[in-house]
PDB file of N, CA and C in Angstrom:
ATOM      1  N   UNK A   1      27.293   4.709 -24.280  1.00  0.00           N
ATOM      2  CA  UNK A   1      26.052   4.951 -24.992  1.00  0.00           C
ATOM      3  C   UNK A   1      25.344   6.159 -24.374  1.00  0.00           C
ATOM      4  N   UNK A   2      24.773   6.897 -25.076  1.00  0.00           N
ATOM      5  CA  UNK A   2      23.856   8.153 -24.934  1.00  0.00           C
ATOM      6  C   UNK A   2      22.881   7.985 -24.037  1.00  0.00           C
ATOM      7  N   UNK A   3      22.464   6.585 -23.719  1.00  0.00           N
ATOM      8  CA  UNK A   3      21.138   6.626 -23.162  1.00  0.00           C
ATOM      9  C   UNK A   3      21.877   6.509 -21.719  1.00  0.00           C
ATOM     10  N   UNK A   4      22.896   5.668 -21.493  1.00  0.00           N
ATOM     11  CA  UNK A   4      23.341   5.561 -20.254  1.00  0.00           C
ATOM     12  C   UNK A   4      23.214   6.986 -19.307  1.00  0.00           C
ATOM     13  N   UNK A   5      24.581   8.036 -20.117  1.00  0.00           N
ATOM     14  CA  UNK A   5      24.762   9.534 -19.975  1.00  0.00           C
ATOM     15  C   UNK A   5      23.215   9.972 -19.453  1.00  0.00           C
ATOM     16  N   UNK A   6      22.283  10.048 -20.194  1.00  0.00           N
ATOM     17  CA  UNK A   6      21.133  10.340 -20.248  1.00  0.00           C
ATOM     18  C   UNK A   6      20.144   9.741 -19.647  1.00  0.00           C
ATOM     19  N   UNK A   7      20.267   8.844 -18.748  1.00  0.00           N
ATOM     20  CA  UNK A   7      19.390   7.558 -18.063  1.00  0.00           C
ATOM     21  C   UNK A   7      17.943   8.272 -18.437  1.00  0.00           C
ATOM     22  N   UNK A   8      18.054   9.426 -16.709  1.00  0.00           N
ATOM     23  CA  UNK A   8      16.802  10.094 -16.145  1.00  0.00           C
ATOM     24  C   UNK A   8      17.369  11.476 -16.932  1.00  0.00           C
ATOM     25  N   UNK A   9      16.305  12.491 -18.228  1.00  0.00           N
ATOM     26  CA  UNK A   9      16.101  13.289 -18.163  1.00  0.00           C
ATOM     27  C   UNK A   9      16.064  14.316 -17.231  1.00  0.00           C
ATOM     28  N   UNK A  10      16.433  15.337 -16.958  1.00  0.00           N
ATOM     29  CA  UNK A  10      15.879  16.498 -16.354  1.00  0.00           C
ATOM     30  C   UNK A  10      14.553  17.469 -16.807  1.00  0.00           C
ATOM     31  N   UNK A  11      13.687  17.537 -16.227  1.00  0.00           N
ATOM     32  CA  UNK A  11      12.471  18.154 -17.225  1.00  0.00           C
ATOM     33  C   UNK A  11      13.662  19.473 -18.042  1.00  0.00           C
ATOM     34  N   UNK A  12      14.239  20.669 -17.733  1.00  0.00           N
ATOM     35  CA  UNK A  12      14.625  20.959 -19.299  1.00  0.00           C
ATOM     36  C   UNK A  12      15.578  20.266 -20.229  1.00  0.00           C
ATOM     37  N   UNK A  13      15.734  19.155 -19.720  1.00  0.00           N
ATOM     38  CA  UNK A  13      16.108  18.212 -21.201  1.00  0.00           C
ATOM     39  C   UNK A  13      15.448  18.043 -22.067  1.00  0.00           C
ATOM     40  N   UNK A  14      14.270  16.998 -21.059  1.00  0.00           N
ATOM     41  CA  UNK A  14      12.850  16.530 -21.844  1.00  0.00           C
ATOM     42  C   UNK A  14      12.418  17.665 -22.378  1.00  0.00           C
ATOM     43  N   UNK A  15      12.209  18.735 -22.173  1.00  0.00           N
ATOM     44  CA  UNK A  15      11.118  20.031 -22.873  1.00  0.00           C
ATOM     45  C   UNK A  15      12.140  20.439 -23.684  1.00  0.00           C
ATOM     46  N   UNK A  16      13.565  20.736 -23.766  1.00  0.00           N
ATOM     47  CA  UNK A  16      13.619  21.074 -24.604  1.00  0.00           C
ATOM     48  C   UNK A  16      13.948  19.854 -26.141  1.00  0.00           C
ATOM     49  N   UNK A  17      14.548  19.000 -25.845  1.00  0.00           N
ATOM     50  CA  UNK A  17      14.245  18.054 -26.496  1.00  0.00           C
ATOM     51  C   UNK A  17      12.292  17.849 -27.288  1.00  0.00           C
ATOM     52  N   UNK A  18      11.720  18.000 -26.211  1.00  0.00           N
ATOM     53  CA  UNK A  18       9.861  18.302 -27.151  1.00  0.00           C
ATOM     54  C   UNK A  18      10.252  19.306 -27.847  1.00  0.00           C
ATOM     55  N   UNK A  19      10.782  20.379 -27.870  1.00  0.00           N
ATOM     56  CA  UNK A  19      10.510  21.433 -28.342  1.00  0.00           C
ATOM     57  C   UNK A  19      11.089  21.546 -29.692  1.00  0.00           C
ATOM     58  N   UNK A  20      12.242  20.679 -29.620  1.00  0.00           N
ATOM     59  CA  UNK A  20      13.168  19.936 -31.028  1.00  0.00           C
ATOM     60  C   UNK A  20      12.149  19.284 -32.271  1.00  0.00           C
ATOM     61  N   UNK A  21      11.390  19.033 -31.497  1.00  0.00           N
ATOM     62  CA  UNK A  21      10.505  17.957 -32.685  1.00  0.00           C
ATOM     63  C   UNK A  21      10.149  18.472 -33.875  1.00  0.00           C
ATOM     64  N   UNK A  22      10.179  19.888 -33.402  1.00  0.00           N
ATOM     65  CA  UNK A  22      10.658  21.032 -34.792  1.00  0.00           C
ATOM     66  C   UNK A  22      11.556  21.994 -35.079  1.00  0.00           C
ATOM     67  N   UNK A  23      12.354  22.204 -36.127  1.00  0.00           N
ATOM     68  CA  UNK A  23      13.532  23.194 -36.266  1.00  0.00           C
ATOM     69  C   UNK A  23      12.997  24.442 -35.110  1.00  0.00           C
ATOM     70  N   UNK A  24      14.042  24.704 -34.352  1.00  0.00           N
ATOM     71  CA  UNK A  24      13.816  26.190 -33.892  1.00  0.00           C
ATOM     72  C   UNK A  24      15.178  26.696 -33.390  1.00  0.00           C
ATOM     73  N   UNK A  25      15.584  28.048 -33.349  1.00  0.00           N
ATOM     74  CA  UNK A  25      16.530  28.892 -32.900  1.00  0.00           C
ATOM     75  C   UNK A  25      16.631  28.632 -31.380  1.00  0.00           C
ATOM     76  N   UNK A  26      17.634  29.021 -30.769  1.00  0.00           N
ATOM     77  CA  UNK A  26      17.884  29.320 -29.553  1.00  0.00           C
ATOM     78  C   UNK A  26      16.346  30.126 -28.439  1.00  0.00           C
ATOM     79  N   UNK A  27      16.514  30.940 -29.182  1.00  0.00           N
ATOM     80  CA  UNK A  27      15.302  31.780 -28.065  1.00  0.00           C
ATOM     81  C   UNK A  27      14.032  31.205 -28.745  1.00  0.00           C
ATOM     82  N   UNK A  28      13.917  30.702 -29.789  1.00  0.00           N
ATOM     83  CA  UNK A  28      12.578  29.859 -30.149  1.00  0.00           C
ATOM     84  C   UNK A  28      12.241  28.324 -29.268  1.00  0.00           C
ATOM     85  N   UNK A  29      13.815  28.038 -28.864  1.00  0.00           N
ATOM     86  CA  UNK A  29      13.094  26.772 -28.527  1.00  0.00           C
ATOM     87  C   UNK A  29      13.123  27.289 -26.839  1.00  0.00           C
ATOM     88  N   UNK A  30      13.722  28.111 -26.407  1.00  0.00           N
ATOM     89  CA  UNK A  30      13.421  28.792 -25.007  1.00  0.00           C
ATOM     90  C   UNK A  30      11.774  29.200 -24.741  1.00  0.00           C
ATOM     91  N   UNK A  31      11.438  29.572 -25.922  1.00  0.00           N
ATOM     92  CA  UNK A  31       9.738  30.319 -25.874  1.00  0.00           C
ATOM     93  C   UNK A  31       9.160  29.263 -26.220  1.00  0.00           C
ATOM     94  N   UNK A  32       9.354  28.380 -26.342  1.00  0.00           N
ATOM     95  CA  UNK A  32       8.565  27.243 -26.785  1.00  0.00           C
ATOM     96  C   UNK A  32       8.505  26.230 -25.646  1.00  0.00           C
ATOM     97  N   UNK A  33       9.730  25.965 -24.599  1.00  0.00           N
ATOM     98  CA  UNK A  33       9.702  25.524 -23.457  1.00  0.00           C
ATOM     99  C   UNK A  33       9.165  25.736 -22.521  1.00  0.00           C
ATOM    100  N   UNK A  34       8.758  27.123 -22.483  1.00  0.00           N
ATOM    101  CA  UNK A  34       7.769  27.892 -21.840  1.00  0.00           C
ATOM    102  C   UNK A  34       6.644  27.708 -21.830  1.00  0.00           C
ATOM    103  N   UNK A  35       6.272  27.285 -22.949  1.00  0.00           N
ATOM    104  CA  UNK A  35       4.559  27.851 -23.268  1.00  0.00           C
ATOM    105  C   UNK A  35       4.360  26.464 -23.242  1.00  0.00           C
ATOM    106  N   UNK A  36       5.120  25.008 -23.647  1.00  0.00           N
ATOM    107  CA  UNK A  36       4.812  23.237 -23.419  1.00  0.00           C
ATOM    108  C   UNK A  36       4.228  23.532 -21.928  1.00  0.00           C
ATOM    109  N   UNK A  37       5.214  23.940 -21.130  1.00  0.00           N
ATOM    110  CA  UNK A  37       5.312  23.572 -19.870  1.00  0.00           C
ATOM    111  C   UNK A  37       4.607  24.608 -19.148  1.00  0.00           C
ATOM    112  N   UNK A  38       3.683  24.975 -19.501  1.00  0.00           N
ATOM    113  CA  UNK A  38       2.713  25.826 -19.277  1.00  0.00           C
ATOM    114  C   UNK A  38       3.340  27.523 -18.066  1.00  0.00           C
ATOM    115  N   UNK A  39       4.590  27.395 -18.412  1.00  0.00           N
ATOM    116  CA  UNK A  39       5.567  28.332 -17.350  1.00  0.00           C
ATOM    117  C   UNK A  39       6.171  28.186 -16.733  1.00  0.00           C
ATOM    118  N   UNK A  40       5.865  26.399 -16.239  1.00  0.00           N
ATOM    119  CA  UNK A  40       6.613  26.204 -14.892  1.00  0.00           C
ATOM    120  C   UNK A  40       8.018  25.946 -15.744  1.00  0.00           C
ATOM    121  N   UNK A  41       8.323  25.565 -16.648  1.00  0.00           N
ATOM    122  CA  UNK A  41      10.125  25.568 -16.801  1.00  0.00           C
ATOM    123  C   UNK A  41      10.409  26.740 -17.800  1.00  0.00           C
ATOM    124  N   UNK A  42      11.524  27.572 -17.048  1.00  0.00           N
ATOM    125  CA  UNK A  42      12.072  28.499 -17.753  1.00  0.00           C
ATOM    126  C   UNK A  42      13.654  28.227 -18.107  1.00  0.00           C
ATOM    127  N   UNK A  43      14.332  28.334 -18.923  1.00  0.00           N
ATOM    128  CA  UNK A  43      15.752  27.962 -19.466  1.00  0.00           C
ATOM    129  C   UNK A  43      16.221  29.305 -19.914  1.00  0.00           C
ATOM    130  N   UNK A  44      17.203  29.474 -19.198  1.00  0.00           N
ATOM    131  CA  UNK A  44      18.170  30.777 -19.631  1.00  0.00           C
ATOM    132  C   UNK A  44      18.710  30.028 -20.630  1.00  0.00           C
ATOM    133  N   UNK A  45      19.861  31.255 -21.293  1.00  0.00           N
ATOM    134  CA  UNK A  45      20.713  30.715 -22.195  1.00  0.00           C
ATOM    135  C   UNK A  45      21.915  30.144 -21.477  1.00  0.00           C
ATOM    136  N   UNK A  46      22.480  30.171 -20.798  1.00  0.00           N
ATOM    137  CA  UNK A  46      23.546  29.332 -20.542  1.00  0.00           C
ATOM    138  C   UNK A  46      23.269  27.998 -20.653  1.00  0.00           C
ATOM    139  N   UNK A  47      22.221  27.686 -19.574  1.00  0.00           N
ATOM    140  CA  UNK A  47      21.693  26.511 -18.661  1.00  0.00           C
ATOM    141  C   UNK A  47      21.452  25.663 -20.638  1.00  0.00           C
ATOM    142  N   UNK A  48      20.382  26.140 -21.881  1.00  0.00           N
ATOM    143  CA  UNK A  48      20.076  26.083 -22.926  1.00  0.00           C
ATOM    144  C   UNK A  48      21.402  25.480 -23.695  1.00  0.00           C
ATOM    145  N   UNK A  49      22.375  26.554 -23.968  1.00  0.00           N
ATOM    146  CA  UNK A  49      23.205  26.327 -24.418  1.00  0.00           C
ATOM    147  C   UNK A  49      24.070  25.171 -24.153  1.00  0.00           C
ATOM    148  N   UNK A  50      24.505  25.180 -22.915  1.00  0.00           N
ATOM    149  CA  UNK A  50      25.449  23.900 -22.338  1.00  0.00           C
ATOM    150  C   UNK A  50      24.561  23.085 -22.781  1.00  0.00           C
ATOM    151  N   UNK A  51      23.005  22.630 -23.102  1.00  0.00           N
ATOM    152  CA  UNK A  51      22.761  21.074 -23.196  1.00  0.00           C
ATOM    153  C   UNK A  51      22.681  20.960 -24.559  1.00  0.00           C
ATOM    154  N   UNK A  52      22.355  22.047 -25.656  1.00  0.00           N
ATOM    155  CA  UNK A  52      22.557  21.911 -26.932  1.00  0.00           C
ATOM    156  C   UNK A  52      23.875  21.555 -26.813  1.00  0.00           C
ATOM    157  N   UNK A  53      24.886  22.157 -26.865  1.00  0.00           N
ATOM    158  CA  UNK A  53      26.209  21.342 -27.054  1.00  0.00           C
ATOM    159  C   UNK A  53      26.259  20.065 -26.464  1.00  0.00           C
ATOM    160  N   UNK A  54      25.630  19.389 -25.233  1.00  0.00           N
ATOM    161  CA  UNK A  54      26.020  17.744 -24.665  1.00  0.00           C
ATOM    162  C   UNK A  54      24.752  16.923 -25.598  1.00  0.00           C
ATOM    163  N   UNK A  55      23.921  17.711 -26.183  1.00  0.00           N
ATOM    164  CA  UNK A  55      22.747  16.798 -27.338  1.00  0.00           C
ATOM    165  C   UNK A  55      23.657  16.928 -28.122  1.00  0.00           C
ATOM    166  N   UNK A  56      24.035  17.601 -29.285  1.00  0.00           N
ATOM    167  CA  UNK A  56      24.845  17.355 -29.991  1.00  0.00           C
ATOM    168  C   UNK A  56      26.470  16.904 -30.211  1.00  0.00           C
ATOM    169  N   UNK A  57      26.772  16.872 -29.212  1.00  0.00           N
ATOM    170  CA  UNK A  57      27.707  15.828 -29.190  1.00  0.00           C
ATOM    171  C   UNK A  57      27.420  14.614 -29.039  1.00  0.00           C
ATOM    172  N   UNK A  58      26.257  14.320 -28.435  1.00  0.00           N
ATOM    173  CA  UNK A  58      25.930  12.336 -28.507  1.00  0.00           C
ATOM    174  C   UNK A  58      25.182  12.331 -29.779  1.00  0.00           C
ATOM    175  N   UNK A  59      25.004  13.233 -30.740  1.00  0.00           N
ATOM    176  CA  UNK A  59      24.300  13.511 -31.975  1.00  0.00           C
ATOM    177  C   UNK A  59      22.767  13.143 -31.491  1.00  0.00           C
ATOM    178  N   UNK A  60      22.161  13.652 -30.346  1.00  0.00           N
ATOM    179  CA  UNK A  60      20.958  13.398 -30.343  1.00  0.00           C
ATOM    180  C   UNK A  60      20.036  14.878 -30.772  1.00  0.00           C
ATOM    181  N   UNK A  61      20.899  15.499 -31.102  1.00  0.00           N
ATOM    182  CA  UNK A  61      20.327  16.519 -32.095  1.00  0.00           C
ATOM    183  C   UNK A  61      20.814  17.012 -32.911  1.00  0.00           C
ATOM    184  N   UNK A  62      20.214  17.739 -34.272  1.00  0.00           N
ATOM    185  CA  UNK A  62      21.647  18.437 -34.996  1.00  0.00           C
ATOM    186  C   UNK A  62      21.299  19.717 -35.145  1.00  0.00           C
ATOM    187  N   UNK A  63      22.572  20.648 -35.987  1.00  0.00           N
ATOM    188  CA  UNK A  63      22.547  21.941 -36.076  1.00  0.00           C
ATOM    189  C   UNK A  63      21.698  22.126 -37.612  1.00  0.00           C
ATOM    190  N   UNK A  64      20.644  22.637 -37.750  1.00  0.00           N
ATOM    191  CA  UNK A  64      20.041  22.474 -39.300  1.00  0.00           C
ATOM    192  C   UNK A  64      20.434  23.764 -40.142  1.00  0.00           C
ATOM    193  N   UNK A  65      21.066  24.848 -38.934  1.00  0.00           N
ATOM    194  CA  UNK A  65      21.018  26.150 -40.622  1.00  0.00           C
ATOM    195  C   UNK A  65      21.661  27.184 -39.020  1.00  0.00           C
ATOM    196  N   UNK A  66      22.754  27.862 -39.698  1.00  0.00           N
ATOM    197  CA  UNK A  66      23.302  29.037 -39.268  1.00  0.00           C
ATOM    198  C   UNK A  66      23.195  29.601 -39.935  1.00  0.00           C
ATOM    199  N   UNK A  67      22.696  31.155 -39.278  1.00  0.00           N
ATOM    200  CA  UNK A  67      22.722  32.834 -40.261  1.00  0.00           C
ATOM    201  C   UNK A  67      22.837  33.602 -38.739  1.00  0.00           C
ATOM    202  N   UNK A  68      24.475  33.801 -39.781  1.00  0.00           N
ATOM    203  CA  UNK A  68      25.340  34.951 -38.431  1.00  0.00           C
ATOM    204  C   UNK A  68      25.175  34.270 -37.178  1.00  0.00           C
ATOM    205  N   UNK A  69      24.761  34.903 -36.473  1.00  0.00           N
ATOM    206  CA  UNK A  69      24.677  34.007 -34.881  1.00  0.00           C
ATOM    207  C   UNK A  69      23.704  33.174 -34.420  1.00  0.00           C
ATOM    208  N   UNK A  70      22.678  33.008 -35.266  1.00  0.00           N
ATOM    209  CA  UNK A  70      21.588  32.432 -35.042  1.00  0.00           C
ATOM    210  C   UNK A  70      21.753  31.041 -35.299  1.00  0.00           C
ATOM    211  N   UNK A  71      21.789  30.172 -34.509  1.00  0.00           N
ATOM    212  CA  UNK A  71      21.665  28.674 -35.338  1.00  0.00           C
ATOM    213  C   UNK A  71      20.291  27.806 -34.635  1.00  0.00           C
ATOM    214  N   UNK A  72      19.910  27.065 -35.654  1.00  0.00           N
ATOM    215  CA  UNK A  72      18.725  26.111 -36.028  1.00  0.00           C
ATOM    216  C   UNK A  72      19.027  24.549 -35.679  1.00  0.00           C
ATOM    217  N   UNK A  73      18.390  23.987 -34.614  1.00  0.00           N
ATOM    218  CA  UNK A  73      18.809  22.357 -34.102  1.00  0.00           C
ATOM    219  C   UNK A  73      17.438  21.670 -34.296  1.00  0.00           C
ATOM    220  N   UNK A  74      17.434  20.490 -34.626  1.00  0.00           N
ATOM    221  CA  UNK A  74      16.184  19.917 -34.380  1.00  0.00           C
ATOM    222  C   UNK A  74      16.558  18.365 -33.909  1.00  0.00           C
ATOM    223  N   UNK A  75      15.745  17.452 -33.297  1.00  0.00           N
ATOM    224  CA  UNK A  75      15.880  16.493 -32.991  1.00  0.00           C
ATOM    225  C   UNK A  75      16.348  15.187 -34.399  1.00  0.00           C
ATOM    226  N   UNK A  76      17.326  14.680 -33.585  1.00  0.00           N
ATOM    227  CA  UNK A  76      17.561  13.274 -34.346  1.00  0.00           C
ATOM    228  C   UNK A  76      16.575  11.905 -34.479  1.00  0.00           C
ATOM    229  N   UNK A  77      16.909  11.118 -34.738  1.00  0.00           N
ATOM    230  CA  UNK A  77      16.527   9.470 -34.425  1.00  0.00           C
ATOM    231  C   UNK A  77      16.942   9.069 -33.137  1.00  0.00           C
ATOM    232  N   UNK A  78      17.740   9.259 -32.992  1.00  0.00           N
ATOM    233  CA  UNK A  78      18.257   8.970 -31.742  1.00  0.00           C
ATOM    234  C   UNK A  78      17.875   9.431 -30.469  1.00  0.00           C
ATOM    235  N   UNK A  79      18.218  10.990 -30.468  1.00  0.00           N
ATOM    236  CA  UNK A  79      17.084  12.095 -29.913  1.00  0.00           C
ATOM    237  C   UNK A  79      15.678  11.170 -29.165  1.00  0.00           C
ATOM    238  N   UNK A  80      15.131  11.346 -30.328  1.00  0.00           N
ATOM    239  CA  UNK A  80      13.688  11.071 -30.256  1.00  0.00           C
ATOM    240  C   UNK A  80      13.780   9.697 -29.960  1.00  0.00           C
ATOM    241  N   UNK A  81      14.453   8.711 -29.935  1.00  0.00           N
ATOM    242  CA  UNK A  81      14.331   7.422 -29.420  1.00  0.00           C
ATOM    243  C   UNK A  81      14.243   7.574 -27.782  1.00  0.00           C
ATOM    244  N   UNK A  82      15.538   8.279 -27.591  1.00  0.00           N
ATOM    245  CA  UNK A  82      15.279   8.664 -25.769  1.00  0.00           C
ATOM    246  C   UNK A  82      14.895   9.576 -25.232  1.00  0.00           C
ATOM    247  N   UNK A  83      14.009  10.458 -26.222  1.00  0.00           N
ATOM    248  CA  UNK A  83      12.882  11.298 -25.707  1.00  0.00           C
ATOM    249  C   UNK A  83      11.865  10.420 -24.881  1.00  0.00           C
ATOM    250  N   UNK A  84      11.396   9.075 -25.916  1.00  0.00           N
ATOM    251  CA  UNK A  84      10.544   8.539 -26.125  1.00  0.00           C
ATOM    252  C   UNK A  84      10.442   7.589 -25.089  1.00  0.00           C
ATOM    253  N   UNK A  85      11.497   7.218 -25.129  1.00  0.00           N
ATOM    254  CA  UNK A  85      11.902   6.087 -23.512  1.00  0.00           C
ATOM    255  C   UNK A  85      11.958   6.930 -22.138  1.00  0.00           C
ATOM    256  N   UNK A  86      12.070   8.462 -22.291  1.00  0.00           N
ATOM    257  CA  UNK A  86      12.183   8.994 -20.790  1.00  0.00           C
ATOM    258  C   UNK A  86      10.465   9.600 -20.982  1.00  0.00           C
ATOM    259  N   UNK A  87       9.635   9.230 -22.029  1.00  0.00           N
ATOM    260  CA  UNK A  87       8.223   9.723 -21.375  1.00  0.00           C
ATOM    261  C   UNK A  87       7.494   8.388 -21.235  1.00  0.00           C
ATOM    262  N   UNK A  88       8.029   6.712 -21.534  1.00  0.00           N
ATOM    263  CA  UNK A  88       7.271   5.978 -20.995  1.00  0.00           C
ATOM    264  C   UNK A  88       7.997   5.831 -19.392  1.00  0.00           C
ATOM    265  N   UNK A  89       9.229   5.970 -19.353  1.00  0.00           N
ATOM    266  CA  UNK A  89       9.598   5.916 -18.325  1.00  0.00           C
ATOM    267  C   UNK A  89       9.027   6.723 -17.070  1.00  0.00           C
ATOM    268  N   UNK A  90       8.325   7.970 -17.476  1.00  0.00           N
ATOM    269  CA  UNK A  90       7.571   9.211 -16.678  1.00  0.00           C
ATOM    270  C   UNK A  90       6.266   7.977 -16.506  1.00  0.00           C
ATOM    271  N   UNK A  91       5.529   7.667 -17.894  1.00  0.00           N
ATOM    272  CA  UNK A  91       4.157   7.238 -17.563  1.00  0.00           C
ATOM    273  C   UNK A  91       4.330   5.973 -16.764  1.00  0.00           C
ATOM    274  N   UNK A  92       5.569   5.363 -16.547  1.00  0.00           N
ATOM    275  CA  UNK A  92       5.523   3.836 -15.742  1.00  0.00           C
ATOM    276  C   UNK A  92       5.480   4.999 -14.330  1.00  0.00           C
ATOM    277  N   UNK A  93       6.417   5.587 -13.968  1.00  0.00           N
ATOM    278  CA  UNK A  93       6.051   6.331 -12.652  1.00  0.00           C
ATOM    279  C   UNK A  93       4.646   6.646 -11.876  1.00  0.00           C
ATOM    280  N   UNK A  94       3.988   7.515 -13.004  1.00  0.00           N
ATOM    281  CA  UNK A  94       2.274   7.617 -12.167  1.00  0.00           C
ATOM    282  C   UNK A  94       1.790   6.610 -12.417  1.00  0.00           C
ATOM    283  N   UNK A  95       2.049   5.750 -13.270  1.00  0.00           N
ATOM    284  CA  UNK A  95       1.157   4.204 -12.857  1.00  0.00           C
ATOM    285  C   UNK A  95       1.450   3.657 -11.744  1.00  0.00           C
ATOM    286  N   UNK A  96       2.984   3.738 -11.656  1.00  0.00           N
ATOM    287  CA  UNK A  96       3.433   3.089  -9.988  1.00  0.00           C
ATOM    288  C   UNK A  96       2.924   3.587  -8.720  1.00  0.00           C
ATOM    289  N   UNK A  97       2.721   4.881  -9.205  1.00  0.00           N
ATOM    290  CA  UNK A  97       2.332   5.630  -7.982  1.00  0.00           C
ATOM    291  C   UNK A  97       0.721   6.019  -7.887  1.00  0.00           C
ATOM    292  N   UNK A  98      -0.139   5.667  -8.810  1.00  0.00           N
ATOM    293  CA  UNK A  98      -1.142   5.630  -9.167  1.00  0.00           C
ATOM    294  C   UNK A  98      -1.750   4.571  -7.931  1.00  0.00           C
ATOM    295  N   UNK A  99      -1.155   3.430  -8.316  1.00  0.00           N
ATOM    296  CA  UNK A  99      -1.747   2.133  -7.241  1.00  0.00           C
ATOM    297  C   UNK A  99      -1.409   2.319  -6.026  1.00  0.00           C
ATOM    298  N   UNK A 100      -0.714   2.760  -5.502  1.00  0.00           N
ATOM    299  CA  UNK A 100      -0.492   3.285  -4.201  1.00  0.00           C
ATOM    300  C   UNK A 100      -1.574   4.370  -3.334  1.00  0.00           C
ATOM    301  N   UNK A 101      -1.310   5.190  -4.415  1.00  0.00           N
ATOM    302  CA  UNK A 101      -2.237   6.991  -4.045  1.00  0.00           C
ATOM    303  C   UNK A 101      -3.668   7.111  -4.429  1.00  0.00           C
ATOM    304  N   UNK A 102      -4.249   6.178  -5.103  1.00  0.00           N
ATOM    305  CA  UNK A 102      -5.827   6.160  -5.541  1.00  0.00           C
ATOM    306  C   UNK A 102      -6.154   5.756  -4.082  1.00  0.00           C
ATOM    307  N   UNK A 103      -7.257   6.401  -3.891  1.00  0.00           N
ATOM    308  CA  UNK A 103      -8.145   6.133  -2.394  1.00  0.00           C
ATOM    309  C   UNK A 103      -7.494   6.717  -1.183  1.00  0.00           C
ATOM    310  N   UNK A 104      -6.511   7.174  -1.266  1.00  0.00           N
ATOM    311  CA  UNK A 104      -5.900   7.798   0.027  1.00  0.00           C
ATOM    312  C   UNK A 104      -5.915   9.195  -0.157  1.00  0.00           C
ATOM    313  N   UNK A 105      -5.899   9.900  -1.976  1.00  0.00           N
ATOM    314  CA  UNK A 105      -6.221  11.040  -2.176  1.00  0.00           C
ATOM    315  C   UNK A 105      -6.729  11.113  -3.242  1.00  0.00           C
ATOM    316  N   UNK A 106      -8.119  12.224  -2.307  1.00  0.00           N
ATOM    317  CA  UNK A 106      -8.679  12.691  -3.403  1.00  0.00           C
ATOM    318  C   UNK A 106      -8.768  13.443  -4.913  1.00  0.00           C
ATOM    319  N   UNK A 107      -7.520  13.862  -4.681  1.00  0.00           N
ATOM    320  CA  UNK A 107      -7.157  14.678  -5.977  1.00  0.00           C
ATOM    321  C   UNK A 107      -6.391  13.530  -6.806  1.00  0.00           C
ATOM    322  N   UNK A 108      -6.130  12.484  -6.836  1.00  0.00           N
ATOM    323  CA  UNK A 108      -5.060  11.256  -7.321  1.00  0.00           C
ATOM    324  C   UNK A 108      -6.141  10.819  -8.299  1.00  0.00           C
TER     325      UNK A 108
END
């Protein structure tokens, strides 16, 4: 199963997977990973490419429209099911760590 493969996201999984939630090209969903993640994650094309091909092979995304070299992916059902489970899985984390780190720091 996909989710196994996929337990723990890597943040450019997760971002680019967010970035799926609408059709976009290769360097669209690169500029779009960028600007979610306010800069801190940048995705070349290789690093990009290799995970579009391992999303679409567990069909957690598909290809929506080729012209010439350009092709168009957007998120599945599936996709978005374990998008969805690796951002409650993020929010169970700072809750866990929430009860720990409140009162010991101030910035928490």
């Amino acid at each position: 199963m996909a989710r196994e493969q996929f337990q723990n996201l890597t943040e450019p999984m997760y971002y680019i997977l967010l970035s799926l939630l609408e059709e976009r090209c290769g360097v669209d969903i690169m500029e779009r990973v960028e600007e979610i993640s306010k800069g801190r994650v940048k995705i070349g094309p290789g690093t990009l490419y290799a995970l579009l091909g391992r999303f679409e092979k567990e069909r957690m995304i598909k290809e929506t429209e080729v012209v010439g070299r350009k092709r168009s992916y957007i998120i599945t059902d599936k996709g978005l099911a374990i998008l969805k489970e690796e951002y409650e899985r993020l929010i169970n984390l700072i809750e866990d760590g929430r009860l720990f780190l409140v009162g010991k720091y101030d910035e928490v």
